[in-house]
PDB file of N, CA and C in Angstrom:
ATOM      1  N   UNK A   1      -3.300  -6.794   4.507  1.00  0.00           N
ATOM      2  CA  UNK A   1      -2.592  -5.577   4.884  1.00  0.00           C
ATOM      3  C   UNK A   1      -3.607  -4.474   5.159  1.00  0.00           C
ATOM      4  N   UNK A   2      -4.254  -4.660   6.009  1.00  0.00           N
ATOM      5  CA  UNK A   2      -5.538  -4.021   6.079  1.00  0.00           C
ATOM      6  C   UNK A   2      -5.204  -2.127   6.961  1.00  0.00           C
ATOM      7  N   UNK A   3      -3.779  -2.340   7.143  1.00  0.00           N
ATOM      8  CA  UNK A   3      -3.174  -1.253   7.784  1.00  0.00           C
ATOM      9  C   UNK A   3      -2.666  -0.014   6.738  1.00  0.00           C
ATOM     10  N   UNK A   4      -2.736  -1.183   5.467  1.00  0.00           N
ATOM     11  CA  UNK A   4      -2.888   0.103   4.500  1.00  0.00           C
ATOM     12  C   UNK A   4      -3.769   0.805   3.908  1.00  0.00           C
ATOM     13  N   UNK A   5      -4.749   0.625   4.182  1.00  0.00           N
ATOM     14  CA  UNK A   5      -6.104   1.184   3.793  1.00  0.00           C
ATOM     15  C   UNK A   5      -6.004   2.988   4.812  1.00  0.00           C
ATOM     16  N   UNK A   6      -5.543   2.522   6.229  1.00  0.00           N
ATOM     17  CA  UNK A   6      -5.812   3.389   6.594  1.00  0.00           C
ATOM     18  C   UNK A   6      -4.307   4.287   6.654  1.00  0.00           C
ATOM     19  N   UNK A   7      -3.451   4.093   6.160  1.00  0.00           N
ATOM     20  CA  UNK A   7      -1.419   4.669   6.205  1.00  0.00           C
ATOM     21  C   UNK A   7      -1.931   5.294   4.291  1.00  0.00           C
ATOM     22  N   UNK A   8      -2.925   4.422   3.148  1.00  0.00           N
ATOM     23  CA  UNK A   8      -3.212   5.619   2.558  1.00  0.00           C
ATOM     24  C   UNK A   8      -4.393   6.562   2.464  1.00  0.00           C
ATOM     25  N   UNK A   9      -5.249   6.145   3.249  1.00  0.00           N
ATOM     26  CA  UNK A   9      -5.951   7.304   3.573  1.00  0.00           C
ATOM     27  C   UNK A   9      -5.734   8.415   4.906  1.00  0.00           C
ATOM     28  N   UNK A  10      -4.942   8.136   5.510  1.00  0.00           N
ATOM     29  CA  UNK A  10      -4.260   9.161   6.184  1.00  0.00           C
ATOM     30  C   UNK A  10      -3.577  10.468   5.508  1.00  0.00           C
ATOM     31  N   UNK A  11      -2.947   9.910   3.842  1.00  0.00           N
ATOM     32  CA  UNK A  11      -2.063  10.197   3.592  1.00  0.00           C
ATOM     33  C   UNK A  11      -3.170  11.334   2.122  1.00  0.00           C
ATOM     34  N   UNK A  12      -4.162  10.867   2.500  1.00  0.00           N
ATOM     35  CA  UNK A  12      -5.257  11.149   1.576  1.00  0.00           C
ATOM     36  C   UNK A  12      -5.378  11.056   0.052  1.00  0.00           C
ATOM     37  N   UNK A  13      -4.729   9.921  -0.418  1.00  0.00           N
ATOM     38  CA  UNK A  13      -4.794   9.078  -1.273  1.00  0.00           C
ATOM     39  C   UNK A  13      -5.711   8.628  -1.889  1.00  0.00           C
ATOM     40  N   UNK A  14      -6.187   8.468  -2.933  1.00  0.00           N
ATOM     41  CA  UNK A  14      -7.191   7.579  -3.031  1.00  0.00           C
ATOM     42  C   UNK A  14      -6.180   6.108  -3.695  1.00  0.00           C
ATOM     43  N   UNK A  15      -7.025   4.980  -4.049  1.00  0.00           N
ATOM     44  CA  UNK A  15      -6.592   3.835  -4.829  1.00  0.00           C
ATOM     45  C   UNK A  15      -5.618   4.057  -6.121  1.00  0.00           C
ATOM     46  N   UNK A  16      -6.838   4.658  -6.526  1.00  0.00           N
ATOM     47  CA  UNK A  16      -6.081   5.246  -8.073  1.00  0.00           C
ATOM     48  C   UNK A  16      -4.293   6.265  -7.878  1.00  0.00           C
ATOM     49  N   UNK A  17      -5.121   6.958  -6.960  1.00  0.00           N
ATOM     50  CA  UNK A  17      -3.736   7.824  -7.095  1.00  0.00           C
ATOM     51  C   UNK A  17      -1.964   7.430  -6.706  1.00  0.00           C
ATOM     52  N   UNK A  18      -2.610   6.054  -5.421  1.00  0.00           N
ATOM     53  CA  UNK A  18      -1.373   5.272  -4.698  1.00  0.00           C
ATOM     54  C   UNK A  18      -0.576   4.205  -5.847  1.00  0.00           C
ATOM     55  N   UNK A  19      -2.242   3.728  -6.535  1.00  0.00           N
ATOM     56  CA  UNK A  19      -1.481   2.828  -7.786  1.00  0.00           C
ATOM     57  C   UNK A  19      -0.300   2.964  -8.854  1.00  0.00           C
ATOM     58  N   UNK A  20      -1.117   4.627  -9.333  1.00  0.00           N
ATOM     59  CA  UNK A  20      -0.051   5.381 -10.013  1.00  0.00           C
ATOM     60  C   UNK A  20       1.596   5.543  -9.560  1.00  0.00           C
ATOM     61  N   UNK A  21       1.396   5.900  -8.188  1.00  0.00           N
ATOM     62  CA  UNK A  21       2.795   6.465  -7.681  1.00  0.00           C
ATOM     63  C   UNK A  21       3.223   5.105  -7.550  1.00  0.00           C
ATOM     64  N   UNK A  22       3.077   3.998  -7.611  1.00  0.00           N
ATOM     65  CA  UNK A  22       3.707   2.638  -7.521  1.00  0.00           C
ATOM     66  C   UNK A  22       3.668   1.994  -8.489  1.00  0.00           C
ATOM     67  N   UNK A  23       3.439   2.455  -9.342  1.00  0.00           N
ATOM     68  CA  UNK A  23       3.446   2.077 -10.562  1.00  0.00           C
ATOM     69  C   UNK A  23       2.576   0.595 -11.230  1.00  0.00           C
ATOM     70  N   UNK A  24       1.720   0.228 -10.389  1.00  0.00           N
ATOM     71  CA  UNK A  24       0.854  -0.915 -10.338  1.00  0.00           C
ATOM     72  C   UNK A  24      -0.856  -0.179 -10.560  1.00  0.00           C
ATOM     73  N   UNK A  25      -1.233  -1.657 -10.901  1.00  0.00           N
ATOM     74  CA  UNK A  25      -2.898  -1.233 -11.354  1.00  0.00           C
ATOM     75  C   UNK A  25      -3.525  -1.050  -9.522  1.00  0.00           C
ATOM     76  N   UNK A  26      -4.768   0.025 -10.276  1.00  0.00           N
ATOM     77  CA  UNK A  26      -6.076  -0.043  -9.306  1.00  0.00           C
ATOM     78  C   UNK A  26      -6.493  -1.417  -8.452  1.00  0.00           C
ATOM     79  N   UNK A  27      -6.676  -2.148  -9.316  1.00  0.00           N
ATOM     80  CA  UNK A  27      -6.676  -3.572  -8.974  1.00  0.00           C
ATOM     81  C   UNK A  27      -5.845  -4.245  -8.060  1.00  0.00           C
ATOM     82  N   UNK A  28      -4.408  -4.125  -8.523  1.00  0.00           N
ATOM     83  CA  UNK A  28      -3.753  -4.991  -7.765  1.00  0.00           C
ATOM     84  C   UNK A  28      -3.682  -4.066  -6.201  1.00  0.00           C
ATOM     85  N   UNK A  29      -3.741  -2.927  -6.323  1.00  0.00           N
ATOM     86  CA  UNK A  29      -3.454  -2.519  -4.846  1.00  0.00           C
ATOM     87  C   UNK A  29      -5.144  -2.592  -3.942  1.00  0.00           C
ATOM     88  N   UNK A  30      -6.356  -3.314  -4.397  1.00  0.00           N
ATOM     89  CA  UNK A  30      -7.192  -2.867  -3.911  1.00  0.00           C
ATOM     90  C   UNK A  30      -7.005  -5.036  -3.413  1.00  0.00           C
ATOM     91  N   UNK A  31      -6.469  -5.617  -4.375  1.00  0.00           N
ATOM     92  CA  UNK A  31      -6.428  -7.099  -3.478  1.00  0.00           C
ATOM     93  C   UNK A  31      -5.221  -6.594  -2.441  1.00  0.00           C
ATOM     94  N   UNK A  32      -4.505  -6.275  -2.189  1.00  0.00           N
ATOM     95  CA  UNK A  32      -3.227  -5.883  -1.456  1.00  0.00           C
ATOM     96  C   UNK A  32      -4.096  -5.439   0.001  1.00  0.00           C
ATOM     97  N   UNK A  33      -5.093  -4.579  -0.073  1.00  0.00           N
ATOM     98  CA  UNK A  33      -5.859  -4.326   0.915  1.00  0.00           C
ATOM     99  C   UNK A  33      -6.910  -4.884   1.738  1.00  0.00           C
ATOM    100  N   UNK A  34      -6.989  -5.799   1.146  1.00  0.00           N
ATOM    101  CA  UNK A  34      -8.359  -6.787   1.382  1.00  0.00           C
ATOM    102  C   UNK A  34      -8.080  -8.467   1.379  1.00  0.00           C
ATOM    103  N   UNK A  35      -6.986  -8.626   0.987  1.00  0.00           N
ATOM    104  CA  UNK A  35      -6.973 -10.063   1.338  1.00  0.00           C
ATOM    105  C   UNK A  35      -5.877 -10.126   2.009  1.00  0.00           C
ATOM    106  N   UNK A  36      -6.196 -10.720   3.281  1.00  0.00           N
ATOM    107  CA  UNK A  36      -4.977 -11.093   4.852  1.00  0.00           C
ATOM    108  C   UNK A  36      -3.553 -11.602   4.047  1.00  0.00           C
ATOM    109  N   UNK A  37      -3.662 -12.537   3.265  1.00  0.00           N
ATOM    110  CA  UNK A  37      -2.093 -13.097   3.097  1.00  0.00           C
ATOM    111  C   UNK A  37      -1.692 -12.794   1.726  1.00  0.00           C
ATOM    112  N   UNK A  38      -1.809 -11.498   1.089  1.00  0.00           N
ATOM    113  CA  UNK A  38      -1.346 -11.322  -0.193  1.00  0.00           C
ATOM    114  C   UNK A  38      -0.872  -9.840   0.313  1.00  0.00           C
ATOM    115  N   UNK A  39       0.467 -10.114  -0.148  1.00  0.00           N
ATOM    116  CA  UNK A  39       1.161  -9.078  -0.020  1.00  0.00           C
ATOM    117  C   UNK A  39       2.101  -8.623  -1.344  1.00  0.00           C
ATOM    118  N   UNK A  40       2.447  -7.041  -1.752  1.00  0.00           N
ATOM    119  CA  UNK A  40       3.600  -6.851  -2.766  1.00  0.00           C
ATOM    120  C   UNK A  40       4.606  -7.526  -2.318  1.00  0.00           C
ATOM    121  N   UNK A  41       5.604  -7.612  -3.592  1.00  0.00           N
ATOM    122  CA  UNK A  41       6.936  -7.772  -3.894  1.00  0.00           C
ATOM    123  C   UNK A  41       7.682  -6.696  -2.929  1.00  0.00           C
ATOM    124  N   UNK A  42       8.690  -7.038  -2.184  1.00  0.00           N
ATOM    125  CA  UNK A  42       9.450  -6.484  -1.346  1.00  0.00           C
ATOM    126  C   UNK A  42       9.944  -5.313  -1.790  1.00  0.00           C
ATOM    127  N   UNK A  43      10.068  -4.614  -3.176  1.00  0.00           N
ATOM    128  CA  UNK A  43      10.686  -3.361  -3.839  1.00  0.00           C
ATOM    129  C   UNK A  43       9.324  -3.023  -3.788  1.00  0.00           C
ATOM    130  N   UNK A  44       7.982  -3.378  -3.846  1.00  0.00           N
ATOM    131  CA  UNK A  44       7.165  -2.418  -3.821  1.00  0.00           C
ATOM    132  C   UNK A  44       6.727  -1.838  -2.339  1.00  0.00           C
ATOM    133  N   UNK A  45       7.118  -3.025  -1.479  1.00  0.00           N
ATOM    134  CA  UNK A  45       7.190  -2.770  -0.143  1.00  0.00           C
ATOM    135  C   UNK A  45       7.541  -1.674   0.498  1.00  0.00           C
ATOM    136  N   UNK A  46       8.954  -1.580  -0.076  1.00  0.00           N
ATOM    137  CA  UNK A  46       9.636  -0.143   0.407  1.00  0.00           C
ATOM    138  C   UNK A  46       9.369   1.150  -0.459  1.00  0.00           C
ATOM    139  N   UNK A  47       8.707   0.962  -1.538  1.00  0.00           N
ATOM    140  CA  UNK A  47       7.578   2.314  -2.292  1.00  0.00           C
ATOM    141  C   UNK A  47       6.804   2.855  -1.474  1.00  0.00           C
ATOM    142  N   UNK A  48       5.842   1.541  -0.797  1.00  0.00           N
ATOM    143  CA  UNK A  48       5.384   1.905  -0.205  1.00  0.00           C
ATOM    144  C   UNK A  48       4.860   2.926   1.142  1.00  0.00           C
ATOM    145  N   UNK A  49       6.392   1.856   1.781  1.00  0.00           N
ATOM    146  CA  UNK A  49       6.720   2.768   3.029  1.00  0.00           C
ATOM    147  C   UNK A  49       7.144   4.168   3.025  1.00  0.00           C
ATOM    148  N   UNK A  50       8.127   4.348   1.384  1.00  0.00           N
ATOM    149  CA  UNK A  50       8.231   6.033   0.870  1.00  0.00           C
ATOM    150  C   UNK A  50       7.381   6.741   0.367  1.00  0.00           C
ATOM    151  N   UNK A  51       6.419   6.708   0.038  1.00  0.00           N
ATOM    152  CA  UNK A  51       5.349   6.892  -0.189  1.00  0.00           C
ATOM    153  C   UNK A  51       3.824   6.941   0.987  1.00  0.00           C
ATOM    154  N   UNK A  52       3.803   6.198   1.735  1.00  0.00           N
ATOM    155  CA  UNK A  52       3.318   6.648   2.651  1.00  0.00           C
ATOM    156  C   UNK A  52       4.330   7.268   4.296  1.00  0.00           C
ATOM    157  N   UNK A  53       4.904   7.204   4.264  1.00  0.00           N
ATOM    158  CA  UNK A  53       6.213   7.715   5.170  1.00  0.00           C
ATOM    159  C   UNK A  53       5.712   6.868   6.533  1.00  0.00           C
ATOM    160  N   UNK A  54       5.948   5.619   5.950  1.00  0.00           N
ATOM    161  CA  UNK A  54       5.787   4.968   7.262  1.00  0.00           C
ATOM    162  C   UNK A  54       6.987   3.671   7.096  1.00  0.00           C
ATOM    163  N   UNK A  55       7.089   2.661   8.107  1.00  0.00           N
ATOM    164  CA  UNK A  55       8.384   1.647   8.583  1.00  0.00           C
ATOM    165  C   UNK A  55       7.285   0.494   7.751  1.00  0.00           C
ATOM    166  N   UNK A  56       8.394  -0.023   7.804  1.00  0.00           N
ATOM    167  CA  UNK A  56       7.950  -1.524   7.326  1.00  0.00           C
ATOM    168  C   UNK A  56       6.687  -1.991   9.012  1.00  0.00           C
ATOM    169  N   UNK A  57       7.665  -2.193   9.742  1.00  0.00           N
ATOM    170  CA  UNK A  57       6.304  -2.788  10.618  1.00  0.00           C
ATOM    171  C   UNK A  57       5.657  -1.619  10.945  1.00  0.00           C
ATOM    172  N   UNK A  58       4.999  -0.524  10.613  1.00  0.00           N
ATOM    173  CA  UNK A  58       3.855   0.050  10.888  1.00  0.00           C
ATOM    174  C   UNK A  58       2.955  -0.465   9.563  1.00  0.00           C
ATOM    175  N   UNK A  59       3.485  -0.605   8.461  1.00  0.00           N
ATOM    176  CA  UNK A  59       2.740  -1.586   7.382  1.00  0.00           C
ATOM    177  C   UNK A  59       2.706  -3.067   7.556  1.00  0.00           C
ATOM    178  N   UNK A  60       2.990  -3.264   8.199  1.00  0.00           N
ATOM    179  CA  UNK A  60       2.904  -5.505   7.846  1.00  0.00           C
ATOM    180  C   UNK A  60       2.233  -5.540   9.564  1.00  0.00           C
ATOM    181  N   UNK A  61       2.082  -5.176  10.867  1.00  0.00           N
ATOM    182  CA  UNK A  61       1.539  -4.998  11.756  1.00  0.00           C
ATOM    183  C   UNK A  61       0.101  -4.134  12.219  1.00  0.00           C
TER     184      UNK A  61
END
């Protein structure tokens, strides 16, 4: 999901701070960013997208 690296630094986020608001570790959102076929759980999916104010396919594309 390498599209989120840049939907939370747009959003000027750091790791730590996106983890928090999703309620997940540093960790798990920094594999979320870096490895092609690991993706959240579909409820964190749409955190996501509220949280960075973006659509599902501007995140998974």
């Amino acid at each position: 999901m390498y599209q989120l690296i840049a939907l939370r630094k747009k959003k000027k986020l750091s790791q730590k701070e996106l983890a928090k608001k999703l309620g997940v570790t540093r960790a798990r959102l920094s594999q979320w960013e870096i490895k092609e076929n690991l993706y959240p759980h579909r409820d964190i999916l749409l955190k996501l997208c509220d949280v960075l104010d973006c659509t599902l396919d501007d995140l998974l594309r």
